[in-house]
PDB file of N, CA and C in Angstrom:
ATOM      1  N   UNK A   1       2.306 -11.104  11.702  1.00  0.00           N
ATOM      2  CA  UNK A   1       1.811  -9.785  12.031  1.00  0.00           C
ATOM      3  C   UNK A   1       1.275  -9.151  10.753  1.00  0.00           C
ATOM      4  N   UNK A   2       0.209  -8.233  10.894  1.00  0.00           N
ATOM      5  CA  UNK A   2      -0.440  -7.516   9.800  1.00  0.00           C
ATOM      6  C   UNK A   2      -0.080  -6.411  10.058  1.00  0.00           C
ATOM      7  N   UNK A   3       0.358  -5.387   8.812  1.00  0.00           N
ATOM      8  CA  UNK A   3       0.748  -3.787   8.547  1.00  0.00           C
ATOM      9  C   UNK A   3      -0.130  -3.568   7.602  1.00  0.00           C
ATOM     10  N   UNK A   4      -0.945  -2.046   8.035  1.00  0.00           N
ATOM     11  CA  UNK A   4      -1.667  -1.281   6.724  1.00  0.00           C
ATOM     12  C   UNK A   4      -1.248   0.175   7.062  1.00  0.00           C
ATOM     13  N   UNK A   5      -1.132   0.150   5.267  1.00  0.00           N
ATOM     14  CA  UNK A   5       0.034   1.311   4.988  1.00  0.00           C
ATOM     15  C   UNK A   5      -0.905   1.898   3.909  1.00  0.00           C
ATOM     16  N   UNK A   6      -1.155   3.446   4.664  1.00  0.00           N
ATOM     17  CA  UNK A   6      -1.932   4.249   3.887  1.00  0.00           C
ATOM     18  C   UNK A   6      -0.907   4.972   3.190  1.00  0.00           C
ATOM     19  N   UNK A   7      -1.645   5.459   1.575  1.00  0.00           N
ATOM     20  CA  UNK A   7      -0.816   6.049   0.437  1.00  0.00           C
ATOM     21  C   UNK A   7       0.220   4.913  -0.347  1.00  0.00           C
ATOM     22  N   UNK A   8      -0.113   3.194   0.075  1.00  0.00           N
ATOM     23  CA  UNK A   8       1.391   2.642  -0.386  1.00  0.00           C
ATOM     24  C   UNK A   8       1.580   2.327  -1.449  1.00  0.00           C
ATOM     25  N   UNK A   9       0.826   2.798  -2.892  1.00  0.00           N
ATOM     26  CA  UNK A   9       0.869   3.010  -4.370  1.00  0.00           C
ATOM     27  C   UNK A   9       1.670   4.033  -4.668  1.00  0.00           C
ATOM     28  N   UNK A  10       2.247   5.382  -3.877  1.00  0.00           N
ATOM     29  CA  UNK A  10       3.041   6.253  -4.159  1.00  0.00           C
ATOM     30  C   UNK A  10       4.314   5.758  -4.249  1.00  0.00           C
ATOM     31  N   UNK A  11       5.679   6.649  -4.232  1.00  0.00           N
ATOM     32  CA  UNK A  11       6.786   6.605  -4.281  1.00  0.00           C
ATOM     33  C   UNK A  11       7.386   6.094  -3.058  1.00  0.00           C
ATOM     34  N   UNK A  12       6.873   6.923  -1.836  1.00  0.00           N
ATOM     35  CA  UNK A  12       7.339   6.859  -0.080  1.00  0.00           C
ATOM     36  C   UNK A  12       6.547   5.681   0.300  1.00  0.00           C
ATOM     37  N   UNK A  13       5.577   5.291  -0.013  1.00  0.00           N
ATOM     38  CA  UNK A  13       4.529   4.266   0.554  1.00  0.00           C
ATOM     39  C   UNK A  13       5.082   2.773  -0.031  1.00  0.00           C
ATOM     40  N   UNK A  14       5.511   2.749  -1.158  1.00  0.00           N
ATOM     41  CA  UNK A  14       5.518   1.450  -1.667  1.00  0.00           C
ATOM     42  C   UNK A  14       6.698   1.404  -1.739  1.00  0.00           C
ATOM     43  N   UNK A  15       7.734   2.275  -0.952  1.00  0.00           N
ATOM     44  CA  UNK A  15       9.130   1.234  -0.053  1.00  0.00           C
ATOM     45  C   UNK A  15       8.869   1.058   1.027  1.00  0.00           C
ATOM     46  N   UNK A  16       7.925   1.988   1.672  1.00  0.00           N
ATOM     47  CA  UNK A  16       7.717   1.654   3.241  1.00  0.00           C
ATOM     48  C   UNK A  16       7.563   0.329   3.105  1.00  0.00           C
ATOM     49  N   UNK A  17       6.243  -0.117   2.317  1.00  0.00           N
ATOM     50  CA  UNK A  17       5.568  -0.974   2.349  1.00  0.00           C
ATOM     51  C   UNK A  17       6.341  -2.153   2.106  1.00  0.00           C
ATOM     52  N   UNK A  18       7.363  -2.382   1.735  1.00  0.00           N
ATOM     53  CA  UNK A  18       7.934  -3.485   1.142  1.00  0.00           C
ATOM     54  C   UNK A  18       8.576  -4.059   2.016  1.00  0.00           C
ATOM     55  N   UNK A  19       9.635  -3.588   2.561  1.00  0.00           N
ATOM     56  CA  UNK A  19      10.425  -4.098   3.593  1.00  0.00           C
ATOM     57  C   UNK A  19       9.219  -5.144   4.626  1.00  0.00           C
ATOM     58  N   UNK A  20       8.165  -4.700   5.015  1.00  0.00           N
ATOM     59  CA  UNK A  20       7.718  -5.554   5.612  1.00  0.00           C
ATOM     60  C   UNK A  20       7.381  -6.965   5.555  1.00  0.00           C
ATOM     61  N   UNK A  21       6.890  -6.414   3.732  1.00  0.00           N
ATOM     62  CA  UNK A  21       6.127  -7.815   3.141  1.00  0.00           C
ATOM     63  C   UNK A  21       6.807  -8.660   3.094  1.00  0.00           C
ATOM     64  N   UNK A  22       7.806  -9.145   3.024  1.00  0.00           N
ATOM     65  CA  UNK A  22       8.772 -10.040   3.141  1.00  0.00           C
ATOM     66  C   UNK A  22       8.109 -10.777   4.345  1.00  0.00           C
ATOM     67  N   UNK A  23       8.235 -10.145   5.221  1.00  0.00           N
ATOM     68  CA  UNK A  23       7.809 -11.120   6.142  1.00  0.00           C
ATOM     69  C   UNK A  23       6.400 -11.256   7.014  1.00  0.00           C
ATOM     70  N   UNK A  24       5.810 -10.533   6.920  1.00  0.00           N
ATOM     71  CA  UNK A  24       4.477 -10.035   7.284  1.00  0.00           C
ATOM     72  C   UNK A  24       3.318  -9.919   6.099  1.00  0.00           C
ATOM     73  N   UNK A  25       2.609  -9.850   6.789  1.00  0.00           N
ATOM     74  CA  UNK A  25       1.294  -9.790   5.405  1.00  0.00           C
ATOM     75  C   UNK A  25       0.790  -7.980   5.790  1.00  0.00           C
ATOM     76  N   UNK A  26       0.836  -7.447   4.410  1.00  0.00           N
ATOM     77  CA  UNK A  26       0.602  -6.172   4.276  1.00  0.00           C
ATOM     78  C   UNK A  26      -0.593  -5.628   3.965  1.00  0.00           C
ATOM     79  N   UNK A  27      -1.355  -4.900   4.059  1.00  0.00           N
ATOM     80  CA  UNK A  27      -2.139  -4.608   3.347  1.00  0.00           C
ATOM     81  C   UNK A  27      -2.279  -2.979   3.041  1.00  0.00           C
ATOM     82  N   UNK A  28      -2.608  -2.130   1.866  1.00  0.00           N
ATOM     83  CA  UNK A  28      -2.082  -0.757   1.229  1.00  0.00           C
ATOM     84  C   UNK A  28      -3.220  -0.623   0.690  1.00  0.00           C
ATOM     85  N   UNK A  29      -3.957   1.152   1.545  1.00  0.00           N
ATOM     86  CA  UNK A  29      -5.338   1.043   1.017  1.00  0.00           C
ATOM     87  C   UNK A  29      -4.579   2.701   0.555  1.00  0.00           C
ATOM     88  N   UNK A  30      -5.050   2.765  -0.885  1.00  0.00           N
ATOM     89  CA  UNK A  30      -4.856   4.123  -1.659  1.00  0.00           C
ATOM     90  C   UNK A  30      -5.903   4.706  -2.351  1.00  0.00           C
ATOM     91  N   UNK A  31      -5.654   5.400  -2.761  1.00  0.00           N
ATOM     92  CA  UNK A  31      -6.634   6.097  -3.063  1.00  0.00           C
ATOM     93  C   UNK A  31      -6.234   5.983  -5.051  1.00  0.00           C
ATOM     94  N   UNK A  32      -5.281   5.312  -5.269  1.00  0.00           N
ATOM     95  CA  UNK A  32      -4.696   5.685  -6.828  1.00  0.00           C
ATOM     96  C   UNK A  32      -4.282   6.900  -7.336  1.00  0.00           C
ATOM     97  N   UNK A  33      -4.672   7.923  -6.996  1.00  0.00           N
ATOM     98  CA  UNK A  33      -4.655   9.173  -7.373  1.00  0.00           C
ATOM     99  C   UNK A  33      -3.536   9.857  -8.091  1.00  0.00           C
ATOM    100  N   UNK A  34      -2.627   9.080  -7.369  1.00  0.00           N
ATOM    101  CA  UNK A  34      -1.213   9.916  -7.954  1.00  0.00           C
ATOM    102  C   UNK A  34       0.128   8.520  -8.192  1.00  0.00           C
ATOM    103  N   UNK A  35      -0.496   7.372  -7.737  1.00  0.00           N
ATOM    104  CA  UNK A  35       0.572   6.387  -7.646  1.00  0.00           C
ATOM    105  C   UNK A  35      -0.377   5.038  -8.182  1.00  0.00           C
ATOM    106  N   UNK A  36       0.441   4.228  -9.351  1.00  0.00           N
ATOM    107  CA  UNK A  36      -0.257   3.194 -10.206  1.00  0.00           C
ATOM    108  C   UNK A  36      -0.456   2.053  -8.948  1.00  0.00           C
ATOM    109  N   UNK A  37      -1.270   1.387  -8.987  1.00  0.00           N
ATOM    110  CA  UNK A  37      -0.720   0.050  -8.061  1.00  0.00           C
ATOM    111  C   UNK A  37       0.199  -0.895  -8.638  1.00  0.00           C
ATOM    112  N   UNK A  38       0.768  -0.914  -9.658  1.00  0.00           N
ATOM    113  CA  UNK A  38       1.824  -1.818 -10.162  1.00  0.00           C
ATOM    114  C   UNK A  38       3.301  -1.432  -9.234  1.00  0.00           C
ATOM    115  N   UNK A  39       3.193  -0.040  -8.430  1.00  0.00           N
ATOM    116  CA  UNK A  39       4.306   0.327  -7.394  1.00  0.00           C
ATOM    117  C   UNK A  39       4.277  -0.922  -6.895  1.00  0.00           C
ATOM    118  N   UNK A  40       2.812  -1.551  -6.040  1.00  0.00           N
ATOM    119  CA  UNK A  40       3.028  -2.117  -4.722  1.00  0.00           C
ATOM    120  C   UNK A  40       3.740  -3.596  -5.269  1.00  0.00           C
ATOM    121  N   UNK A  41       3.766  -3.987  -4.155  1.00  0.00           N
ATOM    122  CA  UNK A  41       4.727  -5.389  -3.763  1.00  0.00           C
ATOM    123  C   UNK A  41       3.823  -6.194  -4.622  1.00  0.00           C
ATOM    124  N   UNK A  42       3.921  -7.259  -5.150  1.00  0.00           N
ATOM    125  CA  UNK A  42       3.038  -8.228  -5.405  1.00  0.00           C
ATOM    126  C   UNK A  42       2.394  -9.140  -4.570  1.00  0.00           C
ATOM    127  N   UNK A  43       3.555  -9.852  -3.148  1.00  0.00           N
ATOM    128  CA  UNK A  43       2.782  -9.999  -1.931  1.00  0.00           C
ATOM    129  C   UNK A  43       1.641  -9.224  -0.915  1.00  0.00           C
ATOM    130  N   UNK A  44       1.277  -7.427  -1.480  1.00  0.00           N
ATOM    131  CA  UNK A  44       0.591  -7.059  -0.631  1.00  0.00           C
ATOM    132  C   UNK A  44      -0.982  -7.523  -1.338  1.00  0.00           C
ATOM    133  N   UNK A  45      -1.379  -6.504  -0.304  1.00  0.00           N
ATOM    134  CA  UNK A  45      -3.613  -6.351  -0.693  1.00  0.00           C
ATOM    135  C   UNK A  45      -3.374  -5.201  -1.189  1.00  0.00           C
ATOM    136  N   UNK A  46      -4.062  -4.719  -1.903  1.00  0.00           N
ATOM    137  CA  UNK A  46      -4.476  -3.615  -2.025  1.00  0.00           C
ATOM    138  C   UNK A  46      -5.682  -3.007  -1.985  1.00  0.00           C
ATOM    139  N   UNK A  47      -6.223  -1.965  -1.542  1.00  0.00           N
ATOM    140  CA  UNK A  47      -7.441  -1.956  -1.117  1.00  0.00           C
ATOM    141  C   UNK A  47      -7.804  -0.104  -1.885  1.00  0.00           C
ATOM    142  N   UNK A  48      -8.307  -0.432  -2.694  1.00  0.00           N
ATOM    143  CA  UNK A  48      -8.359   1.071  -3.666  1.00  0.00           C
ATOM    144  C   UNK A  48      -9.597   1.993  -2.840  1.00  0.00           C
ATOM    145  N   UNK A  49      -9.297   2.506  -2.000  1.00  0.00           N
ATOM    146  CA  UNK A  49     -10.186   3.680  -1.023  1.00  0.00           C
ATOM    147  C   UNK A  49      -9.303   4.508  -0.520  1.00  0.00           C
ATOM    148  N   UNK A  50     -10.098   6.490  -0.438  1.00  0.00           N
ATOM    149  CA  UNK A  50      -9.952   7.242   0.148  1.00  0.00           C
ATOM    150  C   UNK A  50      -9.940   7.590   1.646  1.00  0.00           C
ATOM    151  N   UNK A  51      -9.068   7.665   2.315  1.00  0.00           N
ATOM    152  CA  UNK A  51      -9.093   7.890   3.922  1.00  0.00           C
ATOM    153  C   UNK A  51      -9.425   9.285   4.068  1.00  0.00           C
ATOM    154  N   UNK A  52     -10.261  10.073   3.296  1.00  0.00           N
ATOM    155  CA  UNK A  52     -10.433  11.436   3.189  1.00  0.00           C
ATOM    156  C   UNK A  52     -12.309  11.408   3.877  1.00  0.00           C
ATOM    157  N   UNK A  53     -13.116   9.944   4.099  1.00  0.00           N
ATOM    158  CA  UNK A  53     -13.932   9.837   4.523  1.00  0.00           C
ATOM    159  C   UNK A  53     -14.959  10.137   3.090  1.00  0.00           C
ATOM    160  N   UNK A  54     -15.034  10.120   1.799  1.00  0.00           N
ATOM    161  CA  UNK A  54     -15.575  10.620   0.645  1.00  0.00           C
ATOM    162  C   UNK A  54     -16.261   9.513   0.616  1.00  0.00           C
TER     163      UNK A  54
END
């Protein structure tokens, strides 16, 4: 199964995000803004875009 987890470079996003990756393939589209991507899992994607439509 695939999960995409908006914001998952933050604090709340990149535990959401984790628990899954273990077993699922993740993918975490952020915007960087306020959270490094070195948060995320090393198993996820990361996908560096705004869901603000910019």
């Amino acid at each position: 199964m695939r999960y995409i987890v908006t914001g998952g470079a933050g604090f709340i996003g990149s535990n959401l995000a984790e628990t899954p990756a273990q077993h699922h393939d993740v993918v975490i589209i952020d915007s960087l803004a306020t959270g490094p991507a070195r948060r995320t899992s090393s198993t996820s994607g990361i996908i560096p875009r705004s869901t603000r439509g910019e």
